[in-house]
Every structure is written in structure tokens, then in C-alpha cells.
PDB file of N, CA and C in Angstrom:
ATOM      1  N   UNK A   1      99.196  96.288  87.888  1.00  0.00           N
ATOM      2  CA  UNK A   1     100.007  95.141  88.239  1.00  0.00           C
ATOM      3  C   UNK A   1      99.379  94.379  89.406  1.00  0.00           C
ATOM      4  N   UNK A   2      98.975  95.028  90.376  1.00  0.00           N
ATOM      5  CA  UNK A   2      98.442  93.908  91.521  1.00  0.00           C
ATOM      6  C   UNK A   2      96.855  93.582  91.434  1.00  0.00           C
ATOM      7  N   UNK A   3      96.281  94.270  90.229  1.00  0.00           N
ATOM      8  CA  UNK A   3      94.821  93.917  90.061  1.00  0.00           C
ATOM      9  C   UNK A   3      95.426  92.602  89.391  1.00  0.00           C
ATOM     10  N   UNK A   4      96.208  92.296  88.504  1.00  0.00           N
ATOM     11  CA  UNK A   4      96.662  91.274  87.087  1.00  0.00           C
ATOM     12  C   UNK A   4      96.759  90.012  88.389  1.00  0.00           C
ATOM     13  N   UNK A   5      97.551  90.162  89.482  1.00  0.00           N
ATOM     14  CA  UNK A   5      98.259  89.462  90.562  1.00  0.00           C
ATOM     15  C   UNK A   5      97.168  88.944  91.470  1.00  0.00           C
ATOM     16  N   UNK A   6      95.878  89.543  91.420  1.00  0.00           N
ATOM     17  CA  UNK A   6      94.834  89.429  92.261  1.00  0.00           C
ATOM     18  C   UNK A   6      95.198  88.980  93.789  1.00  0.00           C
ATOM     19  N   UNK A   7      95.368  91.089  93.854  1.00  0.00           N
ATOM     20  CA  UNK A   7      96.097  91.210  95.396  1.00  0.00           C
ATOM     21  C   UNK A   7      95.140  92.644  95.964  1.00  0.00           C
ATOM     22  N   UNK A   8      94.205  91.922  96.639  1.00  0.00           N
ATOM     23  CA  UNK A   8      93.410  91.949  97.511  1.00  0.00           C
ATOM     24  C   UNK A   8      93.470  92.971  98.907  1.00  0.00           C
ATOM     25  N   UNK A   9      94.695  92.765  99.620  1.00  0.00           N
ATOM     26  CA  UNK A   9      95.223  94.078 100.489  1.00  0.00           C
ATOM     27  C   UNK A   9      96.374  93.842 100.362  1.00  0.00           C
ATOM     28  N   UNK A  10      97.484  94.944 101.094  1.00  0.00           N
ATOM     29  CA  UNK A  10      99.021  94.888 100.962  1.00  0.00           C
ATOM     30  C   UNK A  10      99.150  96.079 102.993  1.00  0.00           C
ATOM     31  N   UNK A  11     100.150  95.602 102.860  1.00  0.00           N
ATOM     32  CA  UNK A  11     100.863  96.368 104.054  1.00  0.00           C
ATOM     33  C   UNK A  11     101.674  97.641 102.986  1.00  0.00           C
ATOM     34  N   UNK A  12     101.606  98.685 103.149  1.00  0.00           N
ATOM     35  CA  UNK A  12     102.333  99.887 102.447  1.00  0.00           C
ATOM     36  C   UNK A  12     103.568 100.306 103.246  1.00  0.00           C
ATOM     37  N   UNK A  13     104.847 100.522 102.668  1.00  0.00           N
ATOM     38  CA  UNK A  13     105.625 101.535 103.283  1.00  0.00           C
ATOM     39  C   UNK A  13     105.689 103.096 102.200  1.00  0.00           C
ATOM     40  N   UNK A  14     105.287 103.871 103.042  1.00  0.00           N
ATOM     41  CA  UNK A  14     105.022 105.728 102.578  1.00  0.00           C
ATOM     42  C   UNK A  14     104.788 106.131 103.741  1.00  0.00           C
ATOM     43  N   UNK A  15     105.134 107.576 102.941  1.00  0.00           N
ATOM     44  CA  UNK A  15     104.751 108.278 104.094  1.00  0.00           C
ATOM     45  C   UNK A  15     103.461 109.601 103.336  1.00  0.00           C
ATOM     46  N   UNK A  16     103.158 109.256 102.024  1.00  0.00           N
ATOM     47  CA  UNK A  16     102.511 109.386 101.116  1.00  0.00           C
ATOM     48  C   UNK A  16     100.732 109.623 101.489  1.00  0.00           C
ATOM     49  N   UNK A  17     100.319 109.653 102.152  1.00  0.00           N
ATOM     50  CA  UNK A  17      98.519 109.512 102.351  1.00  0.00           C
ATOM     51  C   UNK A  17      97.952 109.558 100.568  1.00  0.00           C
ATOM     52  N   UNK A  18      98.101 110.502 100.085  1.00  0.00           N
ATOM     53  CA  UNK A  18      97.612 109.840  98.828  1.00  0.00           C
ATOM     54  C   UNK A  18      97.949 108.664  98.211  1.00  0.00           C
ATOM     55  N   UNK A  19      98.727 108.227  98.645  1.00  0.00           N
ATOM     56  CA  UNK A  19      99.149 106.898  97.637  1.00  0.00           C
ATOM     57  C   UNK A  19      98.147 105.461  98.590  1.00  0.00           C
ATOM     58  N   UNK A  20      97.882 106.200  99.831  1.00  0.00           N
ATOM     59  CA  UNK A  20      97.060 104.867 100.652  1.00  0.00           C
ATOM     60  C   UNK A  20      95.736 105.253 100.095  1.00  0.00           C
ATOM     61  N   UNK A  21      94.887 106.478  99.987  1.00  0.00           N
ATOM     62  CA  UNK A  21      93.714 106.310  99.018  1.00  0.00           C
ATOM     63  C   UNK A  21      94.096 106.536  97.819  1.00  0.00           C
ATOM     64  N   UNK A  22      94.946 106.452  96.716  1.00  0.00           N
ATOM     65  CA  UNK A  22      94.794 105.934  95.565  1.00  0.00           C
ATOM     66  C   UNK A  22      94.416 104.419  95.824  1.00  0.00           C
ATOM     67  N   UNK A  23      95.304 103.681  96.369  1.00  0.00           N
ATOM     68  CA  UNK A  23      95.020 102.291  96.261  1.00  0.00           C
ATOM     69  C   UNK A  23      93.675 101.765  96.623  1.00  0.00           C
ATOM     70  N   UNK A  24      93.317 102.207  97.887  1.00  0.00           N
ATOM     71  CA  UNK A  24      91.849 102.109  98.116  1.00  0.00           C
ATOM     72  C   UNK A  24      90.963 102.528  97.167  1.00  0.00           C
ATOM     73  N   UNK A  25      90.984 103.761  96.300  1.00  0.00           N
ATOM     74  CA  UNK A  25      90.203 104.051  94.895  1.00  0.00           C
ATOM     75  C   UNK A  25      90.242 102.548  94.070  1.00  0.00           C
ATOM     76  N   UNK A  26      90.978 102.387  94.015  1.00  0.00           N
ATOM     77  CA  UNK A  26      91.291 100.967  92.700  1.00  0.00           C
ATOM     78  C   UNK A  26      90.836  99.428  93.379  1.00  0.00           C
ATOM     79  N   UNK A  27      90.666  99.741  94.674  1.00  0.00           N
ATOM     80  CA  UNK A  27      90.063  98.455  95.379  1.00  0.00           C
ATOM     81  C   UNK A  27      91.108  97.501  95.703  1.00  0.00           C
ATOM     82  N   UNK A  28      92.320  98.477  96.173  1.00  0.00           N
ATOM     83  CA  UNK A  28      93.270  97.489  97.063  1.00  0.00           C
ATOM     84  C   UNK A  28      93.236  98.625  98.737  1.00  0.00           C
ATOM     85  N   UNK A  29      92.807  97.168  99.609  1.00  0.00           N
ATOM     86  CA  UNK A  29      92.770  97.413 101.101  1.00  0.00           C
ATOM     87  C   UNK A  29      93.992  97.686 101.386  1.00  0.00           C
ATOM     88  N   UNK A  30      94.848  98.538 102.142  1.00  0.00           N
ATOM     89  CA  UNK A  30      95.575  99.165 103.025  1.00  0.00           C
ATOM     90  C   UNK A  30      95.647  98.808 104.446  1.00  0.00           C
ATOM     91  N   UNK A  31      96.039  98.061 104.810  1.00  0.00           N
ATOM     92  CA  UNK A  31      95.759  97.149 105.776  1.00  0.00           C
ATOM     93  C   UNK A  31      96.711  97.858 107.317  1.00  0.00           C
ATOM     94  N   UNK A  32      97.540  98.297 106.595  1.00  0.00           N
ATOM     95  CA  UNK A  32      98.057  99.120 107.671  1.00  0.00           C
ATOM     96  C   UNK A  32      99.581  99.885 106.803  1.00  0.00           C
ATOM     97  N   UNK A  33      99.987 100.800 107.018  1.00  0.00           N
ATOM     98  CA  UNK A  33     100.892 101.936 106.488  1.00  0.00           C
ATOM     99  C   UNK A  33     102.216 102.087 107.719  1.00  0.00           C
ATOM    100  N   UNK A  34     103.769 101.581 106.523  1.00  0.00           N
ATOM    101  CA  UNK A  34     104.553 101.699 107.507  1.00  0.00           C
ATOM    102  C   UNK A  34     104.969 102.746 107.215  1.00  0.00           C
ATOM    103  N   UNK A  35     105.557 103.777 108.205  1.00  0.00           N
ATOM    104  CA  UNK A  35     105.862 105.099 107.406  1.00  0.00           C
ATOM    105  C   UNK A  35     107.564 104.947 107.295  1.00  0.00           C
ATOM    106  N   UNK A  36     108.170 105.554 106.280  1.00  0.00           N
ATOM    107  CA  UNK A  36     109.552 105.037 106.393  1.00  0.00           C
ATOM    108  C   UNK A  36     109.944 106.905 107.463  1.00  0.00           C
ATOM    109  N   UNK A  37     110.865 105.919 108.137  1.00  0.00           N
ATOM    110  CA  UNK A  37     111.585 106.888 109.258  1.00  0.00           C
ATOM    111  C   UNK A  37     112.745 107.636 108.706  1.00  0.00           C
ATOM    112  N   UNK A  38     112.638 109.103 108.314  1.00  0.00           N
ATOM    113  CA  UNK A  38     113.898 108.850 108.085  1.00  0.00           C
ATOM    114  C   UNK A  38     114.579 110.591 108.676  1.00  0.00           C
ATOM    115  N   UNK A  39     115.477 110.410 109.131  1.00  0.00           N
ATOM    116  CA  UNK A  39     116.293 111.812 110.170  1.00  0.00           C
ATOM    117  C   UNK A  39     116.529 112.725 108.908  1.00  0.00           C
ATOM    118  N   UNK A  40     116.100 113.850 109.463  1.00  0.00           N
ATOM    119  CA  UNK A  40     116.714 114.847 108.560  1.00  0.00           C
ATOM    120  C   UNK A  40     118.003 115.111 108.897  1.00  0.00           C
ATOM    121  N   UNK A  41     119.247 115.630 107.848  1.00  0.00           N
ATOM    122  CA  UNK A  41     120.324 116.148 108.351  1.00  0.00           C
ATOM    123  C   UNK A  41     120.619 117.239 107.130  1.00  0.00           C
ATOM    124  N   UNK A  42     122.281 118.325 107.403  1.00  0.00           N
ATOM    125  CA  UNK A  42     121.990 119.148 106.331  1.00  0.00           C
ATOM    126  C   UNK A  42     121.579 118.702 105.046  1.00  0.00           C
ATOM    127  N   UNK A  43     121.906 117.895 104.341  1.00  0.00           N
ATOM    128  CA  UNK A  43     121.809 117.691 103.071  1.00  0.00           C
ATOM    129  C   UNK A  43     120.452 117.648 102.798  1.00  0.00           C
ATOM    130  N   UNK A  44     119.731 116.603 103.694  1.00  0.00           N
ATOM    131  CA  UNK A  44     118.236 116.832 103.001  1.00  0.00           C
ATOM    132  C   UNK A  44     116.926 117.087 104.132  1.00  0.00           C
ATOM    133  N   UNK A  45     117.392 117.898 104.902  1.00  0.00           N
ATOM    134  CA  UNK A  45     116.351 118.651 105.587  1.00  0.00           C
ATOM    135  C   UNK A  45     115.099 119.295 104.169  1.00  0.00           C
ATOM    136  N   UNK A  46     116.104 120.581 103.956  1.00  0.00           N
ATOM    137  CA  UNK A  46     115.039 121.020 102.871  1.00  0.00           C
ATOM    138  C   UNK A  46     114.216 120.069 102.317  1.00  0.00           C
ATOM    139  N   UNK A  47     114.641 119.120 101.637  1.00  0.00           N
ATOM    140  CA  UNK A  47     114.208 118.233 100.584  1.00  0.00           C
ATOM    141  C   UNK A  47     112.816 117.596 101.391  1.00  0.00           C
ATOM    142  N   UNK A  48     112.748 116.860 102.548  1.00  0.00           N
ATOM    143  CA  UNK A  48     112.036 116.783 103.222  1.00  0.00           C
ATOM    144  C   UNK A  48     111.287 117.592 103.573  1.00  0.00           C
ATOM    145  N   UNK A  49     111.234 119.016 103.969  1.00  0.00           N
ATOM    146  CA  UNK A  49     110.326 120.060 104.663  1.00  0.00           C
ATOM    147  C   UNK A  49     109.606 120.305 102.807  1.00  0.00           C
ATOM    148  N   UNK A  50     110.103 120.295 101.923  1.00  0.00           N
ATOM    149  CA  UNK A  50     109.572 120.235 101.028  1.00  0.00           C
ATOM    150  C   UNK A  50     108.440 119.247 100.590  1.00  0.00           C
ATOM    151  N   UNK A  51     108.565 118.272 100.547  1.00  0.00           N
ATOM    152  CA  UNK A  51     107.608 116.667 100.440  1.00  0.00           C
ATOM    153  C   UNK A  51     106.725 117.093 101.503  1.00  0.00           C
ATOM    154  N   UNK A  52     106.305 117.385 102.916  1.00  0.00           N
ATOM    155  CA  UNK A  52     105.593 117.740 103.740  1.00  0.00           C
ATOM    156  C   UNK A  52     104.627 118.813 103.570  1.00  0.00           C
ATOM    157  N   UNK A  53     105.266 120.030 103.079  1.00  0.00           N
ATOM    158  CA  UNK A  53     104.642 121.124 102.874  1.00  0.00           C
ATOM    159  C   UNK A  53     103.735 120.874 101.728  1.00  0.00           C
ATOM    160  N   UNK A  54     104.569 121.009 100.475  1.00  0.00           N
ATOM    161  CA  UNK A  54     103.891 120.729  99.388  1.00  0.00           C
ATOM    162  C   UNK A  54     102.985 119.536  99.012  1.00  0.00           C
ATOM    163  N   UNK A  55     103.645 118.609  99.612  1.00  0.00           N
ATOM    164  CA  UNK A  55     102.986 117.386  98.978  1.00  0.00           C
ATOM    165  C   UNK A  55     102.415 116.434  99.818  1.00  0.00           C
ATOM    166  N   UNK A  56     102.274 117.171 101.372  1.00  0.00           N
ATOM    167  CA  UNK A  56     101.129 116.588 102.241  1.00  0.00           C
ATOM    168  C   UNK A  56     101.774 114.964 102.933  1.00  0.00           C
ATOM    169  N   UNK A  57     103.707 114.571 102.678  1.00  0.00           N
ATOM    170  CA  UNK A  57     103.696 113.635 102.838  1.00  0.00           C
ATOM    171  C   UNK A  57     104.000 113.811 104.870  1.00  0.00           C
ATOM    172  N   UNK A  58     103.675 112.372 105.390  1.00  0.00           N
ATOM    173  CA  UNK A  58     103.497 112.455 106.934  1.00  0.00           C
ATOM    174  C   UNK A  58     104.976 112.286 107.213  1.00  0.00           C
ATOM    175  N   UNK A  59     105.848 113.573 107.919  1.00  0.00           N
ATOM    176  CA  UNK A  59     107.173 113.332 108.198  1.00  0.00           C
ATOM    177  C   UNK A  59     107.613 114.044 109.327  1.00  0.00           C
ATOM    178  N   UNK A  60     107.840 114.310 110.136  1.00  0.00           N
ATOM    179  CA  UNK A  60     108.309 114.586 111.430  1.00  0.00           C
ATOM    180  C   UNK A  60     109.895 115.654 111.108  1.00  0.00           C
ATOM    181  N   UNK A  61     109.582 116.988 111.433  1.00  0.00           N
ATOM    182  CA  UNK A  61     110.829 117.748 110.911  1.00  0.00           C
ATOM    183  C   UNK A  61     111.931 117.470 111.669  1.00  0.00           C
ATOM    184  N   UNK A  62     111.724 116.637 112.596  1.00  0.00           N
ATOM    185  CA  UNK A  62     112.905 116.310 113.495  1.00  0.00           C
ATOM    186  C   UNK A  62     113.147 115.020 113.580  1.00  0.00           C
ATOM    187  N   UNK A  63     112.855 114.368 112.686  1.00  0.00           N
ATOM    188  CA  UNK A  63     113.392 112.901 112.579  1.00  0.00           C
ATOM    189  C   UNK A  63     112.520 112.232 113.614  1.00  0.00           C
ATOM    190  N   UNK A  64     111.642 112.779 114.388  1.00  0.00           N
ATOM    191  CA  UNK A  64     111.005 111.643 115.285  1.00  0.00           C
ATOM    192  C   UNK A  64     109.835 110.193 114.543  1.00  0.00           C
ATOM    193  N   UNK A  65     110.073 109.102 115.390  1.00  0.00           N
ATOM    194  CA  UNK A  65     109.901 107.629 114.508  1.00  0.00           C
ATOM    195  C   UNK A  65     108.235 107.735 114.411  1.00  0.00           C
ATOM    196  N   UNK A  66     107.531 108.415 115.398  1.00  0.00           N
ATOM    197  CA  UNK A  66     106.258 108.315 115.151  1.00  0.00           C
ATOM    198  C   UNK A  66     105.438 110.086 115.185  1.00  0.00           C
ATOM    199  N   UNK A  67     104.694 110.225 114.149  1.00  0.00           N
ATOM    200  CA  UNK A  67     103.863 111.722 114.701  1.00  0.00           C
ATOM    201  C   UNK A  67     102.398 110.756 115.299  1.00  0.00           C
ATOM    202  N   UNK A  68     101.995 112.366 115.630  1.00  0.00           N
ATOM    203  CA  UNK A  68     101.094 112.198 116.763  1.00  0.00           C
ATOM    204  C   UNK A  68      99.631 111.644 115.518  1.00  0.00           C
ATOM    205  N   UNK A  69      99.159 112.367 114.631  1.00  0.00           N
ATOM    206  CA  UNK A  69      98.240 111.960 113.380  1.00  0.00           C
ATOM    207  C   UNK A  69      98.605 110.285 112.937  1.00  0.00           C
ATOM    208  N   UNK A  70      99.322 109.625 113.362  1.00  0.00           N
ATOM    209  CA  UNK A  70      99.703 108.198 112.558  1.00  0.00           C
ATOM    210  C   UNK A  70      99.490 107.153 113.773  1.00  0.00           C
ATOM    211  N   UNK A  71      98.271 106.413 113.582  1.00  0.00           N
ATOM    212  CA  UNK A  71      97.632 105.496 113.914  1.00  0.00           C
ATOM    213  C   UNK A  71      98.448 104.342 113.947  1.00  0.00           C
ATOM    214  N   UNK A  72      99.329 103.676 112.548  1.00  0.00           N
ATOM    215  CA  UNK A  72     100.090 102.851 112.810  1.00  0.00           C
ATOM    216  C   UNK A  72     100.902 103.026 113.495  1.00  0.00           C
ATOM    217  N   UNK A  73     102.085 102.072 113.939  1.00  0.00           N
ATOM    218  CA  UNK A  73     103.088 101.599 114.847  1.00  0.00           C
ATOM    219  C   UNK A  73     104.202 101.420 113.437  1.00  0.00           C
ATOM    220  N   UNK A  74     105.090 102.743 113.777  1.00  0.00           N
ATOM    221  CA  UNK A  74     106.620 102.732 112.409  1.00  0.00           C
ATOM    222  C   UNK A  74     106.968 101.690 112.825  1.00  0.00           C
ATOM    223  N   UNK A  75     107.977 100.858 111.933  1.00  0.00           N
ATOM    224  CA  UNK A  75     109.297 100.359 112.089  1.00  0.00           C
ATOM    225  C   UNK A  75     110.490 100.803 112.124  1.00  0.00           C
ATOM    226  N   UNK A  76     111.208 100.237 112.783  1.00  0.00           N
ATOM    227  CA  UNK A  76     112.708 101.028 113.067  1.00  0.00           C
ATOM    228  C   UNK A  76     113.576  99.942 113.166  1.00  0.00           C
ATOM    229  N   UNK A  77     115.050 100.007 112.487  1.00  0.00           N
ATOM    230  CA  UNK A  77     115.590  99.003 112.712  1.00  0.00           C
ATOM    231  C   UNK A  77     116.183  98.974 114.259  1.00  0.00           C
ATOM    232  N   UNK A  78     116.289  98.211 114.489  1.00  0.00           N
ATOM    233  CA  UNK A  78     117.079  98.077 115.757  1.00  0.00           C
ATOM    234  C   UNK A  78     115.695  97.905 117.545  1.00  0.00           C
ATOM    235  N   UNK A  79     114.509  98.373 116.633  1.00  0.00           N
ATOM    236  CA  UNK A  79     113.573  98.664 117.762  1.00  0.00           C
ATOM    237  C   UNK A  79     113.061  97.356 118.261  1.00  0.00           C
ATOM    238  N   UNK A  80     112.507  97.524 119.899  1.00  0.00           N
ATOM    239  CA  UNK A  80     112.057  95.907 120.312  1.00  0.00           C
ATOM    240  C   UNK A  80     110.504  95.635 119.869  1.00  0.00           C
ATOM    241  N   UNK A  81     109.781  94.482 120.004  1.00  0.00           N
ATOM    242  CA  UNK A  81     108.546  94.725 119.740  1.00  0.00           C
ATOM    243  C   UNK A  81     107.655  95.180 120.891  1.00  0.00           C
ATOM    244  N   UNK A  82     108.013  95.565 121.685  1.00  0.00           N
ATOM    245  CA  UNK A  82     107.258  96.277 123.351  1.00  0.00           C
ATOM    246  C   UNK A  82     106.219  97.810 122.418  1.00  0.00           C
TER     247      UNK A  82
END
């Protein structure tokens, strides 16, 4: 779809690292990666420590907005631009 669209780079939200070099494989630039923030609580702690472990995605077991490995700058609602 974005080769058809002739789209060149994109801003990503994941927290996925494979999905930023898949795209780079196919020759779309990654220009920068927002990671989506999101708090664990009971319901989906597991579910999360799961996606991390297994599947390598970048997530913070304590809900914090940035890890220390992530180069970009998250978004957060409510945050200033400082």
C-alpha cells in the first residue's frame, strides 16, 4: 500500500522494532518511532510482559513514558514540549 502511494518515509507509532526494519527492508525510511505509552494495570500487565518477552516489543513494565534504549522522544497526552 505505501509503495502504490509512493511514500518515501513515515513517522511510526510501535513499540514493535521489527516492524521499523521491516519497513526499512521494503525501502520505507523510519524517520523517527513514536512508541505508544501505555500503563500496565491488573488486567493487562501479563499481556504486556508477554509482547516484551516474547516478541521483543520496547515497553517499560512499569508504565514509564520513556526507556533508557529509545532514542526517540514518546508522546504523551497532556505533556509540554520542554
Amino acid at each position: 500500500m505505501l509503495d502504490s502511494l509512493r511514500v518515501k518515509s513515515i513517522r511510526l507509532c510501535t513499540n514493535n522494532p521489527r516492524k521499523v526494519d521491516d519497513h526499512a527492508k521494503h525501502g520505507i525510511n523510519v524517520v523517527e518511532r513514536l512508541p505508544l505509552v501505555i500503563e500496565p494495570n491488573e488486567y493487562n500487565r501479563f499481556y504486556l510482559q508477554t509482547k516484551a518477552l516474547k516478541s521483543g516489543h520496547l515497553l517499560s513494565p512499569d508504565g514509564k513514558p520513556r526507556l533508557l534504549e529509545q532514542s526517540d522522544r514518546p508522546i504523551v497526552r497532556g505533556m509540554d514540549d520542554e
